[in-house]
C-alpha atoms as a PDB file:
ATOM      1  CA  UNK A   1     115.129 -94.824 -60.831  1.00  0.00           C
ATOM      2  CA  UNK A   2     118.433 -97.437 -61.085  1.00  0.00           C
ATOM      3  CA  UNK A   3     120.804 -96.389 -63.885  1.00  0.00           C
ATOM      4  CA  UNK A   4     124.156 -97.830 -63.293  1.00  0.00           C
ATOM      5  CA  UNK A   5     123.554-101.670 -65.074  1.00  0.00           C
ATOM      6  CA  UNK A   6     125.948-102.568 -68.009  1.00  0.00           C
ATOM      7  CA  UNK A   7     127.994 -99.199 -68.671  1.00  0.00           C
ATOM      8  CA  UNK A   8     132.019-100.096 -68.264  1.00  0.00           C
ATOM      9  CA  UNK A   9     133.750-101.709 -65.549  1.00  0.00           C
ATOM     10  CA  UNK A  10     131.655-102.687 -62.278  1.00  0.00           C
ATOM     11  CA  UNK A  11     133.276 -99.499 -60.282  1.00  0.00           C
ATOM     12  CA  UNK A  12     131.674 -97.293 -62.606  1.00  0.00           C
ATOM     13  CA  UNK A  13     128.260 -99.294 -62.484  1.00  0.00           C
ATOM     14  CA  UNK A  14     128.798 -99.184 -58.552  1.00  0.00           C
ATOM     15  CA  UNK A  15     129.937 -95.253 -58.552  1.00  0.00           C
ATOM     16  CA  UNK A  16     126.678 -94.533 -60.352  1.00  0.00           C
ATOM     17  CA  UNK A  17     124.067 -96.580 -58.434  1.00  0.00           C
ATOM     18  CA  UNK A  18     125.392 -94.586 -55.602  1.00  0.00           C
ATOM     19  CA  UNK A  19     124.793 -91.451 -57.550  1.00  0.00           C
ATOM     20  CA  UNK A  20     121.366 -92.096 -58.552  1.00  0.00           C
ATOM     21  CA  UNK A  21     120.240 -93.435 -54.788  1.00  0.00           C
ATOM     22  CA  UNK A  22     121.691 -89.633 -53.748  1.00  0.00           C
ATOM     23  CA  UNK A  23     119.857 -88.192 -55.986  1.00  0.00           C
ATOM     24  CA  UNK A  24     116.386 -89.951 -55.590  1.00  0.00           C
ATOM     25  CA  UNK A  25     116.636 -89.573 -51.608  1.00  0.00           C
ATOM     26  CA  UNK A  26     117.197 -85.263 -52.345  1.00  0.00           C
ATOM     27  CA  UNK A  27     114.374 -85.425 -55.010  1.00  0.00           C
ATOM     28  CA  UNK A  28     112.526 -87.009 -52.170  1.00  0.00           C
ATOM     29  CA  UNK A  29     113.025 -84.697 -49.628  1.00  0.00           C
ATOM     30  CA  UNK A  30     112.472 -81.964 -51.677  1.00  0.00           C
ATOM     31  CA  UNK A  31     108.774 -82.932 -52.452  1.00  0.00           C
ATOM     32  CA  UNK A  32     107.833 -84.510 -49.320  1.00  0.00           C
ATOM     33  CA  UNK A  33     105.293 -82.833 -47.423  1.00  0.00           C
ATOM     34  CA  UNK A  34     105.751 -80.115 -45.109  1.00  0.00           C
ATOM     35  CA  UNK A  35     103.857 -81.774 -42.050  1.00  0.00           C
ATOM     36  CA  UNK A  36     106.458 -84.722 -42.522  1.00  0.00           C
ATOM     37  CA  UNK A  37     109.575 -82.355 -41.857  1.00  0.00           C
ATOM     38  CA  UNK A  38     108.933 -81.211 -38.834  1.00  0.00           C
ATOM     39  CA  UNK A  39     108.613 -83.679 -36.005  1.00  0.00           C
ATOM     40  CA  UNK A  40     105.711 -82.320 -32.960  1.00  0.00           C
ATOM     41  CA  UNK A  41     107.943 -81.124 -30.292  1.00  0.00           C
ATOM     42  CA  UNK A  42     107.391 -82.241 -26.431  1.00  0.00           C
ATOM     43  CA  UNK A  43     105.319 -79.034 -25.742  1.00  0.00           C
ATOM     44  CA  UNK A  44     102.753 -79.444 -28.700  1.00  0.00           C
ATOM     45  CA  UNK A  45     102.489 -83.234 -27.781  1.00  0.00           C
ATOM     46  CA  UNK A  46     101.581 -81.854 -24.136  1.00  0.00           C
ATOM     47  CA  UNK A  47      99.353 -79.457 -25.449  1.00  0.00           C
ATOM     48  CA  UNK A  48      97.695 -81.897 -27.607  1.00  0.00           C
ATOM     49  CA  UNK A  49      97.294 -84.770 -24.679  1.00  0.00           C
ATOM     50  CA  UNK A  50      95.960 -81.820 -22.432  1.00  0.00           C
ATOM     51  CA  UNK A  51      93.203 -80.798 -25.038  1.00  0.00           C
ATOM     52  CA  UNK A  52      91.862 -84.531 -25.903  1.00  0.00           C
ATOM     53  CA  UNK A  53      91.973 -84.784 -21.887  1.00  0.00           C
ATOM     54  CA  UNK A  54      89.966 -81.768 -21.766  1.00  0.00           C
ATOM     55  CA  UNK A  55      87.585 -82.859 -24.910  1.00  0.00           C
ATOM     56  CA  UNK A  56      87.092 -86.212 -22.953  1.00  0.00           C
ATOM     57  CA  UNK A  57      86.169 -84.921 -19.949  1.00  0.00           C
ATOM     58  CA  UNK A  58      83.450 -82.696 -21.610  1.00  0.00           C
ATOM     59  CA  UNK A  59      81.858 -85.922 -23.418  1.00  0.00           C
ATOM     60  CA  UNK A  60      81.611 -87.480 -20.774  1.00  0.00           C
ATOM     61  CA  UNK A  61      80.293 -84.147 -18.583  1.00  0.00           C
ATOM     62  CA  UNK A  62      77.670 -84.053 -21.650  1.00  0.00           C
ATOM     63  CA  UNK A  63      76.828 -87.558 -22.570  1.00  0.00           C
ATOM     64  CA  UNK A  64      76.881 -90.597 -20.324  1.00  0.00           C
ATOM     65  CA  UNK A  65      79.649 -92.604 -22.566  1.00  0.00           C
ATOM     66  CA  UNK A  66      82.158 -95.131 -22.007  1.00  0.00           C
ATOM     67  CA  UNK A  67      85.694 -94.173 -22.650  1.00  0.00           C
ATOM     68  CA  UNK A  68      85.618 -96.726 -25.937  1.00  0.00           C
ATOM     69  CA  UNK A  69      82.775 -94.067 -27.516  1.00  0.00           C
ATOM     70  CA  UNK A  70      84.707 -90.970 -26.106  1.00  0.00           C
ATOM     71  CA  UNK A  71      87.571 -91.777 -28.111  1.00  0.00           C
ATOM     72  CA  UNK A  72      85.405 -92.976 -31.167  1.00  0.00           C
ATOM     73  CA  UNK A  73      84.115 -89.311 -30.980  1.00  0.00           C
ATOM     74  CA  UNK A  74      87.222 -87.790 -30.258  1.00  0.00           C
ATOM     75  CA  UNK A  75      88.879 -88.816 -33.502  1.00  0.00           C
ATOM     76  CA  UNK A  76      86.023 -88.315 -35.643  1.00  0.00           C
ATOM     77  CA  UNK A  77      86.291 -84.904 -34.585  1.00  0.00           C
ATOM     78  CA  UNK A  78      89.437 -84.717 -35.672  1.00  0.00           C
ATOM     79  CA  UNK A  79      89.616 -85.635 -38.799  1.00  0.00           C
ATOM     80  CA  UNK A  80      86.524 -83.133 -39.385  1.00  0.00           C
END
């Protein structure tokens, strides 16, 4: 979305490319999605490297598996 391109003198042209890019960036961030917002903060990052700690450890409790096929496993469970 560029509008801007052959109306008037270039400072107009200029003054309304800068426009439109404001506007398409706060279109943007008005329909992005929610999970994108919001970066993890350090305690759900711990919590999450605790749990996959904890899943591995349990894989490899249960199965006898390499730490290649306990990660294999581990992401295939989460995207379940």
């Amino acid at each position: 979305m560029i509008i801007g391109f052959g109306f008037g003198s270039p400072l107009i042209s200029i003054l309304m490319l800068i426009l439109t890019s404001i506007a398409s960036f706060l279109i943007f961030r008005a329909f992005r999605p929610s999970h994108l917002k919001r970066k993890p903060t350090r305690e759900d990052l711990y919590y999450y490297y605790r749990e996959q700690r904890r899943r591995a450890r349990d894989l490899s409790s249960q199965f006898d598996l390499t730490d290649e096929e306990i990660d294999q496993k581990v992401e295939e469970d989460l995207r379940k």
